[in-house]
N, C-alpha and C. Protein backbone atom coordinates (compact mmCIF):
# COMPACT_ATOMS: atom_id res chain seq x y z
N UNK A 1 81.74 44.58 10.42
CA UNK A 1 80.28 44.57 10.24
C UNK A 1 79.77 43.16 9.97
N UNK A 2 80.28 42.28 9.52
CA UNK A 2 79.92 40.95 8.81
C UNK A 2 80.37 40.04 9.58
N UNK A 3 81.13 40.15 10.55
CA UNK A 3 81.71 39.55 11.96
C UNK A 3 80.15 39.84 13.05
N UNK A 4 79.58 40.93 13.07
CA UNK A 4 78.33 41.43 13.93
C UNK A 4 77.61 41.05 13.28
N UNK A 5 77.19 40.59 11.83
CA UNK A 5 76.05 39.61 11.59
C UNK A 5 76.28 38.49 12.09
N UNK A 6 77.28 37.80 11.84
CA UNK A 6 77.34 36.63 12.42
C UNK A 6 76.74 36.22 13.72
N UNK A 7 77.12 37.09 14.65
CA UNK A 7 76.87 37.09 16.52
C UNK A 7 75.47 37.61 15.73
N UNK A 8 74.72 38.11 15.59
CA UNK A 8 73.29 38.38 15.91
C UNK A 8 72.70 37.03 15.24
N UNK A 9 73.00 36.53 13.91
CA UNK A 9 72.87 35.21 13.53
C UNK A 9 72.44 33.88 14.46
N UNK A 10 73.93 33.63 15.22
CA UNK A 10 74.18 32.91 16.09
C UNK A 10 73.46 33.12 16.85
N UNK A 11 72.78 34.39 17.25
CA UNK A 11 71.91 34.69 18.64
C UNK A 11 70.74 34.70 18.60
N UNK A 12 69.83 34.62 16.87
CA UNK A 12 68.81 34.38 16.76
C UNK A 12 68.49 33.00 16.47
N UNK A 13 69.65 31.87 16.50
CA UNK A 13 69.27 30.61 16.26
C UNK A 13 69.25 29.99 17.35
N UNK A 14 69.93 30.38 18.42
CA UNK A 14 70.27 30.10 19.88
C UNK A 14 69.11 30.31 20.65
N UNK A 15 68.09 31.51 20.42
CA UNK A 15 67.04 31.89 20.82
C UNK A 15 66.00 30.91 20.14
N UNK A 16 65.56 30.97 19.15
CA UNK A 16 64.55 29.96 18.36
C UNK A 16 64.40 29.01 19.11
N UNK A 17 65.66 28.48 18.80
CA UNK A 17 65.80 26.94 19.82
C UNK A 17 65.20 26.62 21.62
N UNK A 18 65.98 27.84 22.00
CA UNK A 18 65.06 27.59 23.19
C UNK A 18 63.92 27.90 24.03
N UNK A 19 63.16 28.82 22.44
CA UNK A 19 61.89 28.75 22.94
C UNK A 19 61.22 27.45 22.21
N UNK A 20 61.80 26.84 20.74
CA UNK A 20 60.76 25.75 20.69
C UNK A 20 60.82 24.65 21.49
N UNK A 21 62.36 24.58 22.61
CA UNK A 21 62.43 23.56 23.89
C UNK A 21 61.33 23.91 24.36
N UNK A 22 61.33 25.21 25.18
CA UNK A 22 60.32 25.63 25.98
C UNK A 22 59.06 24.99 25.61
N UNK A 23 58.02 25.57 23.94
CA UNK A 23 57.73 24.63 23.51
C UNK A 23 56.80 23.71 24.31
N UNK A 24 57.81 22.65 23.71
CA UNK A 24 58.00 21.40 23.94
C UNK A 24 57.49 20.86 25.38
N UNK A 25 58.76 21.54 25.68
CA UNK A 25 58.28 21.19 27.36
C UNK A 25 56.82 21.48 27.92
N UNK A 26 56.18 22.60 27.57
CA UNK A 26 54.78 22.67 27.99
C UNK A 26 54.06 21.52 27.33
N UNK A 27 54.57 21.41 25.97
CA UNK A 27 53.23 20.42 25.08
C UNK A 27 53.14 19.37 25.81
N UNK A 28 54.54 18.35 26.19
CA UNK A 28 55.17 17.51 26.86
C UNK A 28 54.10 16.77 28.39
N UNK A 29 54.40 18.22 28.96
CA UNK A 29 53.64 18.53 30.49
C UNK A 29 52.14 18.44 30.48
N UNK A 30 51.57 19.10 29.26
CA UNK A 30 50.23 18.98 28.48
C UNK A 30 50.07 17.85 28.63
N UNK A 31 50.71 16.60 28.00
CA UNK A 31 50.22 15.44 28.00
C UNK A 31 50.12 14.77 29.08
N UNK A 32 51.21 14.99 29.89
CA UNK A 32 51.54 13.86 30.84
C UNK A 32 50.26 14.06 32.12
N UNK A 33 49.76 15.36 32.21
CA UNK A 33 48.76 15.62 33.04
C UNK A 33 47.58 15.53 32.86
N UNK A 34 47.43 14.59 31.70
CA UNK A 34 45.80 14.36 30.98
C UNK A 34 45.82 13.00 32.15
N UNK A 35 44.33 13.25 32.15
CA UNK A 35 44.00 11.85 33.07
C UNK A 35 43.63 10.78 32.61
N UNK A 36 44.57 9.31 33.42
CA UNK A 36 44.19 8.22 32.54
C UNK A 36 43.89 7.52 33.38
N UNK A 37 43.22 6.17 33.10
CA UNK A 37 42.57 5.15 34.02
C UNK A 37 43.61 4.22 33.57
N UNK A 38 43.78 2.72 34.73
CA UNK A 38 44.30 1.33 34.34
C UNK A 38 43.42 0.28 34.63
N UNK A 39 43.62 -0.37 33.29
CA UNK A 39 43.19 -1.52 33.42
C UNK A 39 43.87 -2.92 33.53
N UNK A 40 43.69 -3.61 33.77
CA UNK A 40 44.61 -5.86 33.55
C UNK A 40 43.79 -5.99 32.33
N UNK A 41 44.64 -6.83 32.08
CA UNK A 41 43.93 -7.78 31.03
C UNK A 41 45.05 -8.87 30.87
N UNK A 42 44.45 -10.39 30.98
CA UNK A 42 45.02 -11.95 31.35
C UNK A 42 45.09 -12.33 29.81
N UNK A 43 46.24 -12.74 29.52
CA UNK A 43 46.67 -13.20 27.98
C UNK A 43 46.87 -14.91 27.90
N UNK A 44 46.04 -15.89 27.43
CA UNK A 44 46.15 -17.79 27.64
C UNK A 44 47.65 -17.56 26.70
N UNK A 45 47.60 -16.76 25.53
CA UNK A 45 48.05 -16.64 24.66
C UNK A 45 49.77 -15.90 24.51
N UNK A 46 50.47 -16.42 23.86
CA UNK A 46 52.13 -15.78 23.84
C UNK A 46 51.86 -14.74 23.35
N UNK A 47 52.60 -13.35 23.96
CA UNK A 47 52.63 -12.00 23.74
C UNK A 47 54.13 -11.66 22.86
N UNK A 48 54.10 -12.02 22.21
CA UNK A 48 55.42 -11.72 21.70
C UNK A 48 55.01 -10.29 20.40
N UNK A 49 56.20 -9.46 21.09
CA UNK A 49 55.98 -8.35 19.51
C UNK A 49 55.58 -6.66 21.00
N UNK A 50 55.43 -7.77 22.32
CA UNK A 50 54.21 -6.37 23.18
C UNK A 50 55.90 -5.90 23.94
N UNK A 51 55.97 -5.09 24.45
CA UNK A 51 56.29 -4.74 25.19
C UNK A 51 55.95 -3.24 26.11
N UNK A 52 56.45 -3.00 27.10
CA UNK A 52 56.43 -1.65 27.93
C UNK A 52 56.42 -0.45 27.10
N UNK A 53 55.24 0.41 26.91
CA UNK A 53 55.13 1.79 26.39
C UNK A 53 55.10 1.43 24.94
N UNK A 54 54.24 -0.19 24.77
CA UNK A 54 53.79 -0.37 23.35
C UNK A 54 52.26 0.45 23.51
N UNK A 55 51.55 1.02 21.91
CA UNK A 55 50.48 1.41 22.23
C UNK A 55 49.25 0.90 22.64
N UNK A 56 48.34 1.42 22.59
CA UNK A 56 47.43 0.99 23.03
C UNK A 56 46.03 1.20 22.38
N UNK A 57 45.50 0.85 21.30
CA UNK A 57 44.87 1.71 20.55
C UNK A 57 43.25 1.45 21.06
N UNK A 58 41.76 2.01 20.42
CA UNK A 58 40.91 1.67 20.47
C UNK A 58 39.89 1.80 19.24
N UNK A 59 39.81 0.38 18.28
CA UNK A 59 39.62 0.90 16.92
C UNK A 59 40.41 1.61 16.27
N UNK A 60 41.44 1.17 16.23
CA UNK A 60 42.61 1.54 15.51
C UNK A 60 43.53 3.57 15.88
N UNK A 61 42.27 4.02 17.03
CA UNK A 61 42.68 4.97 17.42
C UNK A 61 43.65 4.95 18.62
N UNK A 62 44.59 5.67 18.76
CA UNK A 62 45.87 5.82 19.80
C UNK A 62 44.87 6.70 21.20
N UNK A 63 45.06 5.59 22.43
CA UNK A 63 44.31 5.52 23.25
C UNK A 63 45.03 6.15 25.09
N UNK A 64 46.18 5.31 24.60
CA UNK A 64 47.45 4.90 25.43
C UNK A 64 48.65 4.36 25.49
N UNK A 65 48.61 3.65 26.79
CA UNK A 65 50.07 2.24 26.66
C UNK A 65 50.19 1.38 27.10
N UNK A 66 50.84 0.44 27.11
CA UNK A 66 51.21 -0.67 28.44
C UNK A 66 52.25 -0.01 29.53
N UNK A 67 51.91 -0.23 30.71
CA UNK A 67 52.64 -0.27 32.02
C UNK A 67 53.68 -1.09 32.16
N UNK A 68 53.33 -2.32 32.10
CA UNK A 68 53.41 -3.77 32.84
C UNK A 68 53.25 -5.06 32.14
N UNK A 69 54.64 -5.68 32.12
CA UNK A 69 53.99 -7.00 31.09
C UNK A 69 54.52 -7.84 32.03
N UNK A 70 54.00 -8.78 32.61
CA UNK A 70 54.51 -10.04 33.67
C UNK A 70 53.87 -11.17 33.82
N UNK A 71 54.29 -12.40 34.36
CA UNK A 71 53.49 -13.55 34.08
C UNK A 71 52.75 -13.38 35.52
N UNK A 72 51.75 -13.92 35.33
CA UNK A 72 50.48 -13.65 36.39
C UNK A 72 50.97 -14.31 38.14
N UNK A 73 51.20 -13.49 38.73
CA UNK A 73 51.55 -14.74 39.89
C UNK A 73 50.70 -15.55 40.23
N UNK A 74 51.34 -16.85 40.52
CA UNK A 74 50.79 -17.91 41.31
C UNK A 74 49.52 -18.90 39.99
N UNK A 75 49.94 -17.66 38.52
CA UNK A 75 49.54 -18.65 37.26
C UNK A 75 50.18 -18.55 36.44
N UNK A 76 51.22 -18.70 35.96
CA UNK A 76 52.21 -18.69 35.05
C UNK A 76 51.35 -19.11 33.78
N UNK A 77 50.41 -19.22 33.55
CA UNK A 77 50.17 -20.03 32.32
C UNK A 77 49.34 -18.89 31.86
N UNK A 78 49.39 -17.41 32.73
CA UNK A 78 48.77 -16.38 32.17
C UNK A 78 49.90 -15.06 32.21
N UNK A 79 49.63 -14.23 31.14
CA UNK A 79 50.16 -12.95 31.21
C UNK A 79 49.41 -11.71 31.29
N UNK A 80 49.97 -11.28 32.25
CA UNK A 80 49.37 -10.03 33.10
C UNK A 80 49.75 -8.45 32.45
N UNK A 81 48.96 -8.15 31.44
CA UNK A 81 49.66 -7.14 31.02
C UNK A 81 48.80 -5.58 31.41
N UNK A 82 49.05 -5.02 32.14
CA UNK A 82 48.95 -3.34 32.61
C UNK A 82 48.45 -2.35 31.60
N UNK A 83 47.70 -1.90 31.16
CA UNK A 83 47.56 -0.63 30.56
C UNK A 83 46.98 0.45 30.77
N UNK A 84 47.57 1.93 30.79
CA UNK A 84 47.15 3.09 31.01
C UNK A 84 46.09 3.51 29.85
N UNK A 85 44.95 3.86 29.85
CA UNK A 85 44.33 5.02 28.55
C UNK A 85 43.88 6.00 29.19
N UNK A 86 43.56 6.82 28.31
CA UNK A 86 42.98 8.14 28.53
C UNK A 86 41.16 8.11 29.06
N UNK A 87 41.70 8.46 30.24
CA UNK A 87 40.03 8.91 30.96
C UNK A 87 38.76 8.78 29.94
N UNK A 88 38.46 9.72 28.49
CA UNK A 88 37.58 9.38 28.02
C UNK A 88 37.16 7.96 27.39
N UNK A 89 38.41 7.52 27.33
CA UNK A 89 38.55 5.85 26.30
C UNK A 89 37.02 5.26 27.17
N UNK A 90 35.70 4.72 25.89
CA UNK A 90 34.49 4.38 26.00
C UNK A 90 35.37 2.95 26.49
N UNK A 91 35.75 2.52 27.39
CA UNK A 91 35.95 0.97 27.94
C UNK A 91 34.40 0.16 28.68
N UNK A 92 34.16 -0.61 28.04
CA UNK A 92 32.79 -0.28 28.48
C UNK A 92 32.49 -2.33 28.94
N UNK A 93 31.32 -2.73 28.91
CA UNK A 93 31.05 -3.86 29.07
C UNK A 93 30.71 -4.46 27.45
N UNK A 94 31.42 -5.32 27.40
CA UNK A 94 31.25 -6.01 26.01
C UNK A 94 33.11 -5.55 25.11
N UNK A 95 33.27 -4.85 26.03
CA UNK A 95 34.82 -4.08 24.84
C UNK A 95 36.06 -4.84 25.65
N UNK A 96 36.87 -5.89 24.43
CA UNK A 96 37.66 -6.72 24.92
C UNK A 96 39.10 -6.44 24.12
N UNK A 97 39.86 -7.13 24.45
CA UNK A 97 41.74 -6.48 24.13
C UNK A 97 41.93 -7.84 23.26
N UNK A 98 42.49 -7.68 21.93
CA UNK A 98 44.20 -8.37 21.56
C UNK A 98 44.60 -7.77 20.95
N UNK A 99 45.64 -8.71 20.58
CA UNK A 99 47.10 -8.29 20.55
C UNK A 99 46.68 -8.23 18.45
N UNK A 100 47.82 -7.37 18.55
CA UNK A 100 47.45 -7.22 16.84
C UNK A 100 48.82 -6.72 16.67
N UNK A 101 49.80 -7.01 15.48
CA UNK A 101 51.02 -6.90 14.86
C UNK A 101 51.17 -5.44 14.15
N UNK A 102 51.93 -5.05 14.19
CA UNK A 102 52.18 -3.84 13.75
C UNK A 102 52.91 -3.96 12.24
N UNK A 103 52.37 -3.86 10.75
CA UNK A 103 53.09 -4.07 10.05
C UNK A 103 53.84 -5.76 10.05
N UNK A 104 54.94 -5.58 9.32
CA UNK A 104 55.64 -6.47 9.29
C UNK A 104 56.94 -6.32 10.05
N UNK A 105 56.68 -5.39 11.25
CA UNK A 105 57.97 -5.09 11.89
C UNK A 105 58.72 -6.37 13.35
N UNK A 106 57.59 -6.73 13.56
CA UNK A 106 57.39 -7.67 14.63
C UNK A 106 57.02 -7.35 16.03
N UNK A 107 56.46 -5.87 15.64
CA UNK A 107 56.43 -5.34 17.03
C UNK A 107 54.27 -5.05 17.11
N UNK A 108 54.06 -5.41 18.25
CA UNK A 108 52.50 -5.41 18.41
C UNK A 108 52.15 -4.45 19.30
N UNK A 109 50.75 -4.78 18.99
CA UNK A 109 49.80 -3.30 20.12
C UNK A 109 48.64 -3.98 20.10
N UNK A 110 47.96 -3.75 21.75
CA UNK A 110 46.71 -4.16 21.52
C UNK A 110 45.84 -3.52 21.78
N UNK A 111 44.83 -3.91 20.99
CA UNK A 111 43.54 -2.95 20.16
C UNK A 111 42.23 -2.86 21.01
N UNK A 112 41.87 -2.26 21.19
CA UNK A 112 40.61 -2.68 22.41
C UNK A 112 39.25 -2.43 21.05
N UNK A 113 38.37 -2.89 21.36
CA UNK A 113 37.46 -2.92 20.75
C UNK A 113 35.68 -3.33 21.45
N UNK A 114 34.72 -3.40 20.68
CA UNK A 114 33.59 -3.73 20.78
C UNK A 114 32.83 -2.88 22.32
N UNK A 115 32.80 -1.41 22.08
CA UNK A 115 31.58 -0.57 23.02
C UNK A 115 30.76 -0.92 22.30
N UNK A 116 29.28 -0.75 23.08
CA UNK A 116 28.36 -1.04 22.48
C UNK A 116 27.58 0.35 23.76
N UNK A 117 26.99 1.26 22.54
CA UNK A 117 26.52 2.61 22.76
C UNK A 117 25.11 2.34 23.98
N UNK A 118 25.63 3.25 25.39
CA UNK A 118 24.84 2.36 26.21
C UNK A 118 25.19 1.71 27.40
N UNK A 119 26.04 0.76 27.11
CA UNK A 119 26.52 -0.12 28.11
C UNK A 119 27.20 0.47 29.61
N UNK A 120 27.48 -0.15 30.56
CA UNK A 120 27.58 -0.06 31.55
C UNK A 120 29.39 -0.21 31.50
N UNK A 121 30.38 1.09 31.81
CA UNK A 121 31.81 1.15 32.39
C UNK A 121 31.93 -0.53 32.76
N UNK A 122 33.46 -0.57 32.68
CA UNK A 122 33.89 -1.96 33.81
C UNK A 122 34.49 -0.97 34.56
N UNK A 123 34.14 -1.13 35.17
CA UNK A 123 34.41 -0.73 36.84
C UNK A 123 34.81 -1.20 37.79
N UNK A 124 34.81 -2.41 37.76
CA UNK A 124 34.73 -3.56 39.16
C UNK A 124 36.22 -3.81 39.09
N UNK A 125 37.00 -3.87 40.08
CA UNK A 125 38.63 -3.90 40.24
C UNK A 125 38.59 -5.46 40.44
N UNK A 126 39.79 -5.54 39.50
CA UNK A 126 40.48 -7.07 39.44
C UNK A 126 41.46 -7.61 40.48
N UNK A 127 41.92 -8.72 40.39
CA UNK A 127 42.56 -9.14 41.82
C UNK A 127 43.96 -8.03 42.01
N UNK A 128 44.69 -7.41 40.59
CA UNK A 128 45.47 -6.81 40.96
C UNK A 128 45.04 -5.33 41.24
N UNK A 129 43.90 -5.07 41.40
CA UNK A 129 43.66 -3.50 41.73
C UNK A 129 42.75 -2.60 40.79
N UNK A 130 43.14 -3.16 39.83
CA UNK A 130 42.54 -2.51 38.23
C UNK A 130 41.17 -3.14 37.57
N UNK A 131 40.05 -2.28 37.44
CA UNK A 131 39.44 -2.99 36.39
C UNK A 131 40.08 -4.52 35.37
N UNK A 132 39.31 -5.58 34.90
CA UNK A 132 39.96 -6.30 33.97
C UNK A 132 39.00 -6.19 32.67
N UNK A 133 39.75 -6.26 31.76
CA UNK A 133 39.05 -6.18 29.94
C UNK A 133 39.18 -7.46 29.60
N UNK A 134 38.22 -8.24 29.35
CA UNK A 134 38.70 -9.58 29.07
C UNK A 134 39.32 -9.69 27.55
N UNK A 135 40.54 -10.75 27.21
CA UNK A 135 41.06 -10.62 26.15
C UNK A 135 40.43 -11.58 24.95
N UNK A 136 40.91 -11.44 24.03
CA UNK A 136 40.28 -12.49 22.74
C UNK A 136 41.03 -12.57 22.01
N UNK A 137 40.81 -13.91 20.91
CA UNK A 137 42.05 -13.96 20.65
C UNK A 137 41.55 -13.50 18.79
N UNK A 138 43.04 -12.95 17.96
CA UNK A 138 42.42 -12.40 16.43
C UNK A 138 42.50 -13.52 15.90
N UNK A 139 41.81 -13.25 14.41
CA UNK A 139 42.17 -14.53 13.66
C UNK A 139 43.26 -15.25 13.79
N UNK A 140 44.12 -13.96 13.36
CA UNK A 140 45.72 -14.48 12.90
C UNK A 140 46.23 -15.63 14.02
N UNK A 141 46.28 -15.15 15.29
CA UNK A 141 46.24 -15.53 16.20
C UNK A 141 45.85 -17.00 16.54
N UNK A 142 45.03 -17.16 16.48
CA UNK A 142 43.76 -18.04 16.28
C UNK A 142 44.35 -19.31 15.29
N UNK A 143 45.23 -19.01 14.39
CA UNK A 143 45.72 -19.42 13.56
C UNK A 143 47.05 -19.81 14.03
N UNK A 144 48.18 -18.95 14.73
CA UNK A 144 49.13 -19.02 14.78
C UNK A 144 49.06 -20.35 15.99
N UNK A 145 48.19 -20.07 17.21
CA UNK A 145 48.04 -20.77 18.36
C UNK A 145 47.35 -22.60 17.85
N UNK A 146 46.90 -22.81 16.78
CA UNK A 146 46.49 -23.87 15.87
C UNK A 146 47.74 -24.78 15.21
N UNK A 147 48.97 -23.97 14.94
CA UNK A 147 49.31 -24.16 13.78
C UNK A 147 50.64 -25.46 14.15
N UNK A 148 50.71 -25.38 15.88
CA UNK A 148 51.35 -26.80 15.94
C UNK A 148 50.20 -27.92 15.10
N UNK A 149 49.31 -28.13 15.87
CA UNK A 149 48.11 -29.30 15.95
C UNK A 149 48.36 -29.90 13.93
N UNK A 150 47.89 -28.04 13.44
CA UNK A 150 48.00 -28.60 12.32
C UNK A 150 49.39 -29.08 11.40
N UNK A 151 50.45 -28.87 12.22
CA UNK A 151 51.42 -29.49 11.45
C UNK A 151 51.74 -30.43 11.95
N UNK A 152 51.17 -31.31 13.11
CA UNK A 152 51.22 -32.36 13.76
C UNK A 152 50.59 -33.55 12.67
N UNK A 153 48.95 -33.03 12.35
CA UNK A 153 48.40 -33.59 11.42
C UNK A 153 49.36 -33.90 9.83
N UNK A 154 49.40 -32.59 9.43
CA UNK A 154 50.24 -32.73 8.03
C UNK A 154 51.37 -33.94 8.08
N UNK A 155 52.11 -33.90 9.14
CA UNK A 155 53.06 -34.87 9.35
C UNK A 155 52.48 -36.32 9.44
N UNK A 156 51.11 -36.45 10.24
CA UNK A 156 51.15 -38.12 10.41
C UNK A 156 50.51 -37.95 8.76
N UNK A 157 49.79 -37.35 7.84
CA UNK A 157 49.48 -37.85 6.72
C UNK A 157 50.16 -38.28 5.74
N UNK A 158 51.58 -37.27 5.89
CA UNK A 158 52.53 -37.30 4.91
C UNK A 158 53.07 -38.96 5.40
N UNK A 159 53.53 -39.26 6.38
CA UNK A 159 54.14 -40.44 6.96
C UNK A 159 53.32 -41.53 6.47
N UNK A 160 51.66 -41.60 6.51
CA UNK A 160 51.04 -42.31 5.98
C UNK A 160 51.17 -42.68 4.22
N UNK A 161 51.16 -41.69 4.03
CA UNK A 161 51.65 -41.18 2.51
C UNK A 161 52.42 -42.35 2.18
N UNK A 162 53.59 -41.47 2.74
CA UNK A 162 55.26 -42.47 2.64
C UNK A 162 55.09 -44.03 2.77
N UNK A 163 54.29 -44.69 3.55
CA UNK A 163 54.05 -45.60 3.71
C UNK A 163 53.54 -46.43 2.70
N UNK A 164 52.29 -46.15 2.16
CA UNK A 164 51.44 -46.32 1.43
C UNK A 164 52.05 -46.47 -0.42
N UNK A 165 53.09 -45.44 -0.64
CA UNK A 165 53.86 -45.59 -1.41
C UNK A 165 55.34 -46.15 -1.28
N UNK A 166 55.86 -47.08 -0.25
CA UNK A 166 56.85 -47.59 -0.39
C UNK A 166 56.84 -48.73 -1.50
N UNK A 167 57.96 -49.04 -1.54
CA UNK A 167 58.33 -50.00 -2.63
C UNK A 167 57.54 -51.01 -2.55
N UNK A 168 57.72 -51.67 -1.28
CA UNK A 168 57.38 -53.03 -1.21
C UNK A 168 55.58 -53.16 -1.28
N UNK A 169 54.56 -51.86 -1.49
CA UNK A 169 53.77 -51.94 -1.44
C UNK A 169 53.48 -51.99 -2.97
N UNK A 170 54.48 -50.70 -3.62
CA UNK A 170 54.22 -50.57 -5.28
C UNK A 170 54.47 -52.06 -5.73
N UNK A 171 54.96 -52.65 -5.16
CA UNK A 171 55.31 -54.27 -5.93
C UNK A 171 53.97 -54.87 -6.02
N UNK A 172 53.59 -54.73 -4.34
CA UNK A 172 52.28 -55.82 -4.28
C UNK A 172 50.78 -54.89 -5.23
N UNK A 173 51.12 -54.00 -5.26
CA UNK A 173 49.64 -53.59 -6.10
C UNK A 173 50.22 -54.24 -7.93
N UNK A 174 51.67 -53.57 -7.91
CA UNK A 174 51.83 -54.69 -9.24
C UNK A 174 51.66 -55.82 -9.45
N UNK A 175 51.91 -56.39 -8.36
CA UNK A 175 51.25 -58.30 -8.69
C UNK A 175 49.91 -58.22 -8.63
N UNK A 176 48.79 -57.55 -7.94
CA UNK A 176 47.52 -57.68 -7.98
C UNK A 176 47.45 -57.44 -9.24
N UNK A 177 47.95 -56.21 -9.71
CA UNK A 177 47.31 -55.94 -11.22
C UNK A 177 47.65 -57.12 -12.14
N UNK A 178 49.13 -57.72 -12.09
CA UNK A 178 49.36 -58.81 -13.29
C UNK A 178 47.97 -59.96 -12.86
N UNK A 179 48.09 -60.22 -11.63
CA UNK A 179 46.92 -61.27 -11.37
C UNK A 179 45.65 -61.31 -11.90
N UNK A 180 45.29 -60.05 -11.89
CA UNK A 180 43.69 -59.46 -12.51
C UNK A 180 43.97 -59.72 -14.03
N UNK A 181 44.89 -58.94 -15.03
CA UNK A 181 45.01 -59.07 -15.66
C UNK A 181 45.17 -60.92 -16.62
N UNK A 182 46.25 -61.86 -15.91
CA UNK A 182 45.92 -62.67 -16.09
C UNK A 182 44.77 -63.56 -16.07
N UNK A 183 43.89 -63.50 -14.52
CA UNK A 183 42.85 -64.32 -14.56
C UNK A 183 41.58 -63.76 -15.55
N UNK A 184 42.01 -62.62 -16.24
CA UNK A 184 40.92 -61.76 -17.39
C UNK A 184 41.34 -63.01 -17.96
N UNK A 185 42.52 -62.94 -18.73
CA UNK A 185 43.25 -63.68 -19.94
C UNK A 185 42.41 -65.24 -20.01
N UNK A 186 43.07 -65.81 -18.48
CA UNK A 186 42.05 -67.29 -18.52
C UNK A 186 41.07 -67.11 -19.25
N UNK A 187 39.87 -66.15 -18.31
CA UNK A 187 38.57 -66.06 -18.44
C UNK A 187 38.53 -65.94 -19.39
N UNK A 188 38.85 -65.52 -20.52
CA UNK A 188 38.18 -65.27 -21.97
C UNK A 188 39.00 -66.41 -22.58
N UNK A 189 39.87 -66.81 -22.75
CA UNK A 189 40.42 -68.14 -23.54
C UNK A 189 39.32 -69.61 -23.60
N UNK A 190 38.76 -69.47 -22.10
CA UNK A 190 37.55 -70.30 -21.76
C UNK A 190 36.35 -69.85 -22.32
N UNK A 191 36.22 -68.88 -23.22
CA UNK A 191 34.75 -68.52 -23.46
C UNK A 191 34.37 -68.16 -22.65
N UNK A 192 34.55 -67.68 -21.06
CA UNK A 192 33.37 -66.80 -20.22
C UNK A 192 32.82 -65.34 -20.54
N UNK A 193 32.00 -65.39 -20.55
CA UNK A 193 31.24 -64.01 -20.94
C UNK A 193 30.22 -63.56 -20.21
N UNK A 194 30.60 -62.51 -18.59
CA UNK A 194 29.69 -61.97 -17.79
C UNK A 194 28.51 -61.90 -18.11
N UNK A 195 27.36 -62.11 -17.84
CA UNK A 195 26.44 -61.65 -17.87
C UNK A 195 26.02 -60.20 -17.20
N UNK A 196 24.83 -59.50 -16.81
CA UNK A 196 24.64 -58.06 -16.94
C UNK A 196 24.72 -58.61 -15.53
N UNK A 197 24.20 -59.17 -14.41
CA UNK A 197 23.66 -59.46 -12.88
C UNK A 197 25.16 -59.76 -12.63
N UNK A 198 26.31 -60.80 -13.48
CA UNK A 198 27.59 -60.91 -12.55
C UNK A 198 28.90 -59.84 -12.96
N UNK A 199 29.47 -59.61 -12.00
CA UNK A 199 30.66 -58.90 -12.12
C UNK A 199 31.83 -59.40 -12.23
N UNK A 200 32.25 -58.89 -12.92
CA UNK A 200 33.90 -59.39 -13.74
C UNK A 200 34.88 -59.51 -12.68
């Protein structure tokens, strides 16, 4: 008897399972047959963190994905990155893409943003086929793409720095000072005593 629970056991967990595959598989199929549009969008900027079937959000809402990440032909100095969203996504005129970090994981998604209630679809197909969203760049960004220049700067100041305090300079401001100091000394051994119009 306790041998025949077992087999009915076994046969109701065996069953469970492959109806929540089943499931699955419809929810699965559900998605994949929702309709989505593609758009380009041209990056001046290093994409690092993006890759293939990263998301795609809009206002921080999950929109889509990337397709396609490749350097632009015949401009290498741009990246051509592909993305699928969902048919309703408001992509509109004025609503532009970057790239935004995920956490502290190192992995990114970019965010589409700025409809403005009203506006006119992009519509108009780009040289590769697709509508284009023009990109922008985030603060951080903005910052990161800066941050040679500014450590270019930091460096010639510090070097100036270094300069400015070498030895052979600390010497010569020390002899100016004994000099000042002495020609005080003259000056008053002689009785001179500035008046308010001359300077010491």
């Amino acid at each position: 008897m306790e041998t025949r629970s077992n087999y009915i056991l076994v046969g109701a967990v065996t069953l469970a399972m492959l109806v929540g595959l089943l499931v699955f598989t419809v929810w699965l199929a559900g998605l994949s047959g929702r309709e989505t549009k593609c758009y380009d969008i041209y990056f001046s900027q290093a994409v690092g963190g993006l890759n293939k079937g990263s998301a795609v959000t809009f206002s921080g809402v999950p929109v889509g994905q990337i397709q396609r990440i490749s350097l632009l032909p015949d401009r290498p100095e741009f990246v051509w990155v592909r993305i699928e969203v969902q048919e309703e996504t408001p992509v509109l005129q004025g609503t532009t893409a970057e790239i935004h970090g995920v956490g502290f994981t190192g992995v990114s998604e970019i965010q589409l943003t700025g409809a403005a209630s009203g506006a006119p679809p992009i519509t108009q197909a780009g040289p590769q086929g697709c509508p284009v969203i023009p990109s922008s760049t985030s603060g951080l960004g903005a910052l990161l793409s800066s941050a040679p220049e500014l450590m270019e700067r930091i460096t010639r100041l510090t070097e100036r720095l270094t300069e400015l305090l070498s030895d052979e300079n600390q010497d010569a401001i020390a002899d100016i000072l004994q000099n000042m100091e002495r020609t005080t000394g003259v000056l008053t051994r002689l009785g001179y005593e500035p008046r308010s119009g001359d300077s010491a």
